[in-house]
C-alpha atoms as a PDB file:
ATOM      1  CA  UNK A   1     -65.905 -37.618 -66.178  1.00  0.00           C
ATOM      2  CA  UNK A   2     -64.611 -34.335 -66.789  1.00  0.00           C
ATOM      3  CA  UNK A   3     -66.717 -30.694 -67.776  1.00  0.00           C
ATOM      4  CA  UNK A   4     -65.324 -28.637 -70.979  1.00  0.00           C
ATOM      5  CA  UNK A   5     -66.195 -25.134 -69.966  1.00  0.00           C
ATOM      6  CA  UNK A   6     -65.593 -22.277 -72.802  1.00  0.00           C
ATOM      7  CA  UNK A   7     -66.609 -19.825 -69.681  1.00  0.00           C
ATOM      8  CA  UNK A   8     -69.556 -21.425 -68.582  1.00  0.00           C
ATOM      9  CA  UNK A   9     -70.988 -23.401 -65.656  1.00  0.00           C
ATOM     10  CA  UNK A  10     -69.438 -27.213 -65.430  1.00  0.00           C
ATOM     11  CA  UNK A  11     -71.740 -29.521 -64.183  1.00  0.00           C
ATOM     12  CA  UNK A  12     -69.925 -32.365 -62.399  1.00  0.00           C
ATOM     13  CA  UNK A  13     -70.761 -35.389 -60.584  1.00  0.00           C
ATOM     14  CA  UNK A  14     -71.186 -34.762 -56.870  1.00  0.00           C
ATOM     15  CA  UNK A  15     -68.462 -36.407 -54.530  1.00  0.00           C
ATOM     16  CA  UNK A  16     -69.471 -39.267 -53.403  1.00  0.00           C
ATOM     17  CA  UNK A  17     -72.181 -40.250 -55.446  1.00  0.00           C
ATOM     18  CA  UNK A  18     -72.870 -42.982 -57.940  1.00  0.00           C
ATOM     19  CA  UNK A  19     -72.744 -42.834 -61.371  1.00  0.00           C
ATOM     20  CA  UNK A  20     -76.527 -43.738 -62.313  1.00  0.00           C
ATOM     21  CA  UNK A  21     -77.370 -46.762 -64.601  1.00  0.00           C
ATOM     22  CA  UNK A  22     -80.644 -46.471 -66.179  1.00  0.00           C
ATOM     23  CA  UNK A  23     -81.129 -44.062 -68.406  1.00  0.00           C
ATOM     24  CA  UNK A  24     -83.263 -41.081 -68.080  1.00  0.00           C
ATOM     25  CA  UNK A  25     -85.048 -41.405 -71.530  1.00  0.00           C
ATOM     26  CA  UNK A  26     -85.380 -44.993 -71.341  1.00  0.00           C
ATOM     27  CA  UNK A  27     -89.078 -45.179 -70.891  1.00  0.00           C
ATOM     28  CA  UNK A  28     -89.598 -42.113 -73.425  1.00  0.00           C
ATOM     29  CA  UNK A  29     -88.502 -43.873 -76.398  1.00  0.00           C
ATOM     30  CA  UNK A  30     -91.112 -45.569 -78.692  1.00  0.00           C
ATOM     31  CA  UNK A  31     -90.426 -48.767 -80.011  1.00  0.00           C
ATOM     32  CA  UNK A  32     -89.612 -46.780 -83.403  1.00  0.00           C
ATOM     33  CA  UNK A  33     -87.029 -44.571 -81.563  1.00  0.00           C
ATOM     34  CA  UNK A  34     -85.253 -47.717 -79.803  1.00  0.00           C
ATOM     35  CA  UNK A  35     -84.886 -49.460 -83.446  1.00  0.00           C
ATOM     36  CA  UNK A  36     -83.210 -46.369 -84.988  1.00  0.00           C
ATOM     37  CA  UNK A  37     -80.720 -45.931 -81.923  1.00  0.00           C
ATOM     38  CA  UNK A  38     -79.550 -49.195 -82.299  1.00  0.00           C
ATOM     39  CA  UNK A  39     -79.017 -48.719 -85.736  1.00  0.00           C
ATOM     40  CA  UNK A  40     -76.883 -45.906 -84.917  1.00  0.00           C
ATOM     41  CA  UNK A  41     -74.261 -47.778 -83.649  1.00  0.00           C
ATOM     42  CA  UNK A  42     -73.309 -48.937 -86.541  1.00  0.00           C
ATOM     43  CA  UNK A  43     -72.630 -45.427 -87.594  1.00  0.00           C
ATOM     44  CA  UNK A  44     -69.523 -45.333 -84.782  1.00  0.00           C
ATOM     45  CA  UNK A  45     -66.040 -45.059 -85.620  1.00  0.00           C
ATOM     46  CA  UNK A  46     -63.568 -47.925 -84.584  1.00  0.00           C
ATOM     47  CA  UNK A  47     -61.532 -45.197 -81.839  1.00  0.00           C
ATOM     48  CA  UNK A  48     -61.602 -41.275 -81.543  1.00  0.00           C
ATOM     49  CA  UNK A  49     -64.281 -38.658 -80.716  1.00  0.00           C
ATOM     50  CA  UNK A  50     -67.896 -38.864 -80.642  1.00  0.00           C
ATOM     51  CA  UNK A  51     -71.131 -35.927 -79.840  1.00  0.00           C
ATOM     52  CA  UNK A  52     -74.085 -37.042 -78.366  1.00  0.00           C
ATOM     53  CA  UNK A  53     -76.733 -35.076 -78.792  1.00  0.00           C
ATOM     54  CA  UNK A  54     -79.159 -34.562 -75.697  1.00  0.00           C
ATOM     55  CA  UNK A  55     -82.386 -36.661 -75.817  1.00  0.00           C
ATOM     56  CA  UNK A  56     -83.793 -39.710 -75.636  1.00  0.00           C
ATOM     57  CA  UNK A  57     -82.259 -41.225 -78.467  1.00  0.00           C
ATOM     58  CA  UNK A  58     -79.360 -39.934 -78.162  1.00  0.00           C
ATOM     59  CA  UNK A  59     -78.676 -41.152 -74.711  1.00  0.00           C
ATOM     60  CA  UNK A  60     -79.845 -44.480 -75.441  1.00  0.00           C
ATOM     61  CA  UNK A  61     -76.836 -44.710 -77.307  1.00  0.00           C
ATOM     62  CA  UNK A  62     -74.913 -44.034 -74.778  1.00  0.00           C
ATOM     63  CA  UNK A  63     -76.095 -46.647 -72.729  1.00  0.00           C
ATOM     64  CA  UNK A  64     -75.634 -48.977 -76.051  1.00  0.00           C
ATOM     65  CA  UNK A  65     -72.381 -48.289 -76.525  1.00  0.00           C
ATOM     66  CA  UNK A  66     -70.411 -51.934 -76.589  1.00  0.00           C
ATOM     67  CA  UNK A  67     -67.892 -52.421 -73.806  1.00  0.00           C
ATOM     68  CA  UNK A  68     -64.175 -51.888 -74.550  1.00  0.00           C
ATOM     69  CA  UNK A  69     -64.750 -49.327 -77.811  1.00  0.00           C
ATOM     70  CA  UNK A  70     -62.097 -47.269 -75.837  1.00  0.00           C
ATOM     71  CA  UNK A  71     -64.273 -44.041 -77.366  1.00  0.00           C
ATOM     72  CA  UNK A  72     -63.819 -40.179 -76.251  1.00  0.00           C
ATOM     73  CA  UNK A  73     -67.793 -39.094 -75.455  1.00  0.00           C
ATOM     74  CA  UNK A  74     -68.772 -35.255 -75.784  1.00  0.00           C
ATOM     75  CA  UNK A  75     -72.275 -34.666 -74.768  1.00  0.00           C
ATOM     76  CA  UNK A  76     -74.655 -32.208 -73.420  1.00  0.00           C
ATOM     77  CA  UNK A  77     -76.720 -34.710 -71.523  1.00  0.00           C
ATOM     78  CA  UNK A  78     -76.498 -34.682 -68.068  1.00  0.00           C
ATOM     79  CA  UNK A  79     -78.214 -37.789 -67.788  1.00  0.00           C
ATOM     80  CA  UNK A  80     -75.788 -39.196 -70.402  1.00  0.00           C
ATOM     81  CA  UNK A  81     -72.938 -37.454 -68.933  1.00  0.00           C
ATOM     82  CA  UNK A  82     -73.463 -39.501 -65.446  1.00  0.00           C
ATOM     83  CA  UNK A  83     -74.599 -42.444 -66.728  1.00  0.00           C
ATOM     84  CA  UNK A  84     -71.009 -43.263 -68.707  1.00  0.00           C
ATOM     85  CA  UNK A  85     -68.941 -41.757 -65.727  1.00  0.00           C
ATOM     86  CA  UNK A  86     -68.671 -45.450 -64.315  1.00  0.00           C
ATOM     87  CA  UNK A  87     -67.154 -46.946 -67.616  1.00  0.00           C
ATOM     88  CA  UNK A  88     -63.364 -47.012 -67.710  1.00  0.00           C
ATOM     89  CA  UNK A  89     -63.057 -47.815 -71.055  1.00  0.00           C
ATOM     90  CA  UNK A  90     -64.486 -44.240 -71.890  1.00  0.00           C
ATOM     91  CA  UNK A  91     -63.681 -40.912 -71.901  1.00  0.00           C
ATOM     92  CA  UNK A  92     -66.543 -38.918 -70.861  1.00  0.00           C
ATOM     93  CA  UNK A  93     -66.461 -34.753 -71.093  1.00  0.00           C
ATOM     94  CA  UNK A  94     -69.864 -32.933 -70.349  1.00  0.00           C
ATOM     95  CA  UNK A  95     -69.729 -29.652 -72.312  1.00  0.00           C
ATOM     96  CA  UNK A  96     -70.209 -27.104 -70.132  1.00  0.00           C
ATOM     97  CA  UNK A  97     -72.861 -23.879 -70.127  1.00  0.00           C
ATOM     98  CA  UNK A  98     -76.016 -23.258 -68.788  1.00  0.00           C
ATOM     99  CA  UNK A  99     -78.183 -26.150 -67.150  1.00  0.00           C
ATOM    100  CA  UNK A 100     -82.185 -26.406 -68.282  1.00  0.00           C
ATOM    101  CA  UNK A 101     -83.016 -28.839 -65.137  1.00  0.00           C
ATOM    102  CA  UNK A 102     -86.187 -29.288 -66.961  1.00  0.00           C
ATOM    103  CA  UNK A 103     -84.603 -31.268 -70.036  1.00  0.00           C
ATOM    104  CA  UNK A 104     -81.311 -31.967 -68.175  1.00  0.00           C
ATOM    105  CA  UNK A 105     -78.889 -30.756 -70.524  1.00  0.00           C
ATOM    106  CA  UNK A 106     -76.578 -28.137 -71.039  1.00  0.00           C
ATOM    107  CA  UNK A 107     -76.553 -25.174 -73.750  1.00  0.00           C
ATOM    108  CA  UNK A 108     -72.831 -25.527 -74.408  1.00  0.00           C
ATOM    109  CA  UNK A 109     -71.039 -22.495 -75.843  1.00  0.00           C
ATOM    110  CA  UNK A 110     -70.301 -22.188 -79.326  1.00  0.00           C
ATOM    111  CA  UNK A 111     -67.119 -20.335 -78.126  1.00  0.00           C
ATOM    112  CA  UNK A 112     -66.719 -23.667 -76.866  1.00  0.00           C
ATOM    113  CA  UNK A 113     -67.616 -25.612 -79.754  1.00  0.00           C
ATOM    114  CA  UNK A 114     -65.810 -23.582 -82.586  1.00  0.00           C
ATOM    115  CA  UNK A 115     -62.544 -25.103 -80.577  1.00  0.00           C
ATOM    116  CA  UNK A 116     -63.575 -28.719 -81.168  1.00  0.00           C
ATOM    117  CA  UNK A 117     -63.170 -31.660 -83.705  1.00  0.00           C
ATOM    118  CA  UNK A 118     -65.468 -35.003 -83.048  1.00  0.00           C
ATOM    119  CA  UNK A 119     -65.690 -37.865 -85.692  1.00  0.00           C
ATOM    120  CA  UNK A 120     -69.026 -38.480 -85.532  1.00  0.00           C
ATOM    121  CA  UNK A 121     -71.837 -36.286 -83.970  1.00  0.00           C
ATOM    122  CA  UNK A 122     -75.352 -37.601 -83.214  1.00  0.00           C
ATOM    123  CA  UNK A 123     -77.835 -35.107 -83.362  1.00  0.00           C
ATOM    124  CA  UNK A 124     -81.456 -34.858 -82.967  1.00  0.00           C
ATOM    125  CA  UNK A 125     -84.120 -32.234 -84.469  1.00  0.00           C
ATOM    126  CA  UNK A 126     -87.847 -31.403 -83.974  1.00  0.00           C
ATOM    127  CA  UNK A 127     -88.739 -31.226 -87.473  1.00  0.00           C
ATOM    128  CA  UNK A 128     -87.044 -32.482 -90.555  1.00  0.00           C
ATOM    129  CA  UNK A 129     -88.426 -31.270 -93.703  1.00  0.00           C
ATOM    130  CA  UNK A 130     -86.723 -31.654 -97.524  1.00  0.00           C
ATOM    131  CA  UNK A 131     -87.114 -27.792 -98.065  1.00  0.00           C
ATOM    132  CA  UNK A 132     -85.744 -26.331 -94.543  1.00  0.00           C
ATOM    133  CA  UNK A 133     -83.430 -29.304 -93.586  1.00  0.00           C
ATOM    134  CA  UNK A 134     -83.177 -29.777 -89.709  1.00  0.00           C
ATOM    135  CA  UNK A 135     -85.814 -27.608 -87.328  1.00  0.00           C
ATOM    136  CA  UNK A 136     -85.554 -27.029 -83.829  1.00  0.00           C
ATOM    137  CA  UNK A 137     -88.522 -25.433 -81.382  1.00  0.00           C
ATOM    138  CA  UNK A 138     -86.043 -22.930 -79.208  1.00  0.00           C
ATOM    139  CA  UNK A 139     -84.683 -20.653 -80.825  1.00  0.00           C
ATOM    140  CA  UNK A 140     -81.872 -20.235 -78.078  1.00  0.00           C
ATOM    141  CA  UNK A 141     -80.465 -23.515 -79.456  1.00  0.00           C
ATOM    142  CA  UNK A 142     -80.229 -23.076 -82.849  1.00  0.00           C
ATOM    143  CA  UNK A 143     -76.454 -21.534 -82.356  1.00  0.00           C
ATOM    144  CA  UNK A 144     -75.320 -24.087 -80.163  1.00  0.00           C
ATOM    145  CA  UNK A 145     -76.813 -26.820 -82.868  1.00  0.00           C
ATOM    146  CA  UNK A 146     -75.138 -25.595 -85.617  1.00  0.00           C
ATOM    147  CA  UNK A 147     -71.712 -25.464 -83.768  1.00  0.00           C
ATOM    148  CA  UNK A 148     -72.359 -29.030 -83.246  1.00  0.00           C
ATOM    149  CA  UNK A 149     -72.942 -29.971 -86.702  1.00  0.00           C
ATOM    150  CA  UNK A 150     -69.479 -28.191 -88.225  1.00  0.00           C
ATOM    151  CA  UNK A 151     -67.514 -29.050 -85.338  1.00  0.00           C
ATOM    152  CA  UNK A 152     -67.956 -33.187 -86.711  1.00  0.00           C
ATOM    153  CA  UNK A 153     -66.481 -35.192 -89.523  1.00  0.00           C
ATOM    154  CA  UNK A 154     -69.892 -36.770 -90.117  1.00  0.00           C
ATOM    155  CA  UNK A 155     -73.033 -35.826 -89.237  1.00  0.00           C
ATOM    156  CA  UNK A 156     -75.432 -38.912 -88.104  1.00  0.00           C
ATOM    157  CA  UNK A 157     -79.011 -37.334 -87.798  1.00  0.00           C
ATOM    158  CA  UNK A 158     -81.946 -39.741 -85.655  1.00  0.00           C
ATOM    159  CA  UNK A 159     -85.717 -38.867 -87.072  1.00  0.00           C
ATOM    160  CA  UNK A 160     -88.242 -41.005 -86.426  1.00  0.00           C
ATOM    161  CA  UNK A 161     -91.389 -40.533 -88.662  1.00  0.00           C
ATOM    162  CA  UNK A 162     -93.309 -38.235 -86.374  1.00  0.00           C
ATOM    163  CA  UNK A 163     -90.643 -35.280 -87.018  1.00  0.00           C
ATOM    164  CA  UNK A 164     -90.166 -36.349 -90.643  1.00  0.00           C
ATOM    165  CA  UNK A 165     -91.674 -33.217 -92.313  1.00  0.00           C
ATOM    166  CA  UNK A 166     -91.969 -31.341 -89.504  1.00  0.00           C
ATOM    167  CA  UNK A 167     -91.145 -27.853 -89.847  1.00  0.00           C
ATOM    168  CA  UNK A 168     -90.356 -26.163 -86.293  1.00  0.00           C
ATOM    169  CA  UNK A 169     -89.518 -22.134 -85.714  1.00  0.00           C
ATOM    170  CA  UNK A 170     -85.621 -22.012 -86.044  1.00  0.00           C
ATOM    171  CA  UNK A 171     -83.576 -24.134 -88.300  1.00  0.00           C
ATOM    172  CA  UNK A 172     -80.023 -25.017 -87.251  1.00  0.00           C
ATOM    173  CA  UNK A 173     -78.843 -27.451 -90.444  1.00  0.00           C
ATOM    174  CA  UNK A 174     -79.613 -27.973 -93.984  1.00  0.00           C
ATOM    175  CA  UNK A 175     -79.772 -31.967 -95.131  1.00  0.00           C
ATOM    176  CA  UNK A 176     -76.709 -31.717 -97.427  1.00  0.00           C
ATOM    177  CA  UNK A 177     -74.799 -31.063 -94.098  1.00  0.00           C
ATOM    178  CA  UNK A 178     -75.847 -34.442 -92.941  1.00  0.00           C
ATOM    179  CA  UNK A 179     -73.826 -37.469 -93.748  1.00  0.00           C
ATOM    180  CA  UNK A 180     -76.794 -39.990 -92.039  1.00  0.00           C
ATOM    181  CA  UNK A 181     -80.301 -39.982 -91.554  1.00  0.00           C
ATOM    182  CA  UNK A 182     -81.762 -42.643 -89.502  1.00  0.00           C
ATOM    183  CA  UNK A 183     -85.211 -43.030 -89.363  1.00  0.00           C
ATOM    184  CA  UNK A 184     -87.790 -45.573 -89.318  1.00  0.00           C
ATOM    185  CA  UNK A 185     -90.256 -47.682 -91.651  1.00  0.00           C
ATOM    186  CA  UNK A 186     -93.073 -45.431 -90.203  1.00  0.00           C
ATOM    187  CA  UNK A 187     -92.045 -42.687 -92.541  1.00  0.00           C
ATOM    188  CA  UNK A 188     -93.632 -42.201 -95.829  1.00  0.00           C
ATOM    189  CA  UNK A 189     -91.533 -43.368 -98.390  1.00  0.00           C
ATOM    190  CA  UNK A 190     -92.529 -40.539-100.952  1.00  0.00           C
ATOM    191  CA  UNK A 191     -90.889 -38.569 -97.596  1.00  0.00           C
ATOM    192  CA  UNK A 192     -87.667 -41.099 -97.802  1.00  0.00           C
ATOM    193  CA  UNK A 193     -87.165 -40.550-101.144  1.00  0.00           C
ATOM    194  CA  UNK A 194     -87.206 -36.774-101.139  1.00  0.00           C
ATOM    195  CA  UNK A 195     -84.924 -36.741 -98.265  1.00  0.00           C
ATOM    196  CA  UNK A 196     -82.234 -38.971-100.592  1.00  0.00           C
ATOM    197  CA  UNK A 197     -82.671 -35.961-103.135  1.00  0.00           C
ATOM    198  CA  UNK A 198     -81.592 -33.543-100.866  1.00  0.00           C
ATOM    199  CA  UNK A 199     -78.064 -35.568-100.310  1.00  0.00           C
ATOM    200  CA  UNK A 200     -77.938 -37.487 -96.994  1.00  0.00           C
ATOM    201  CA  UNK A 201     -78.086 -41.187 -96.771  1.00  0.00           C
ATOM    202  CA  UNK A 202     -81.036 -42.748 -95.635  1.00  0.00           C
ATOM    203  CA  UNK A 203     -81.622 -45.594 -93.512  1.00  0.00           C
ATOM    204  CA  UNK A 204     -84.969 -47.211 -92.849  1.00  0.00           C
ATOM    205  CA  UNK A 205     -84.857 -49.665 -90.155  1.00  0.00           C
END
């Protein structure tokens, strides 16, 4: 595993120790959340460069992630991060910057980020609403988010139906920048089909 740093702390694994195996979010994720990040992997690309967005979702995809795809892996994820460092047939980079040991992920530079291309990214929100797009709670990581979102080909955004409609403090991403939304059959489907009108397309799984 290696740390992209665009001038910022690189958190690498510590000699000598194992790359862990279970993931971190594992026993966050509602049934809900496990369908949709399953679904997500149909969303990969045969080769090149994914973005895994930090939280549970998110890193359950990484732990999903078939053996032999011979994929590049750019996350903010610590847990992720580790968790992949073990698999040969990937290339795992942890973007660097500053480390919340809270949610164990990094706030990677959009220094950083402006200098990368990924094929797919797979991000996560707070709130998803058809008038403000994609929402986020901090408002230190709305930069960092949107870097993420222009620095892919497409955009793969997981919702389930509790942050469908949600509407958080600082929005990072407007739906028409979003190539995917993945979400579940919790979600109202007058919600589902305002979310088509605003551009991306919707899965319900």
């Amino acid at each position: 595993m290696s740390g992209l740093s665009g001038g910022a702390t690189v958190v690498r694994q510590a000699a000598g120790a194992s790359a862990t195996t279970t993931p971190s979010g594992t026993g966050r994720l509602s049934v809900a959340e496990g369908r949709i990040a399953r679904a997500a992997l149909e969303e990969l690309p045969k080769d090149g460069v994914i973005m895994l967005d930090a939280g549970p979702m998110a890193e359950r995809i990484a732990w999903l992630l078939p053996a032999g795809c011979g994929l590049s892996v750019l996350t903010n994820s610590v847990p992720a991060a580790l968790g992949l460092a073990s698999r040969r047939d990937l290339s795992v980079h942890l973007l660097g910057g500053r480390v919340s040991a809270a949610a164990g992920t990094t706030l990677a530079s959009v220094r950083l980020l402006e200098q990368l291309h990924v094929d797919v990214a797979f991000i996560v929100a707070d709130g998803v609403s058809p008038g403000r797009g994609l929402t986020c709670a901090d408002p230190a990581e709305v930069m960092t988010r949107q870097a993420m979102v222009r620095a892919s080909s497409r955009t793969v955004l997981l919702a389930d139906h509790t942050r469908i409609g949600g509407d958080r403090i600082s929005r990072f991403a407007r739906l028409h920048e979003v190539d995917c939304l993945i979400t579940d059959s919790g979600t109202d489907p007058e919600d589902v089909r305002r979310l088509r009108g605003r551009g991306p397309r919707v899965r319900v799984v």
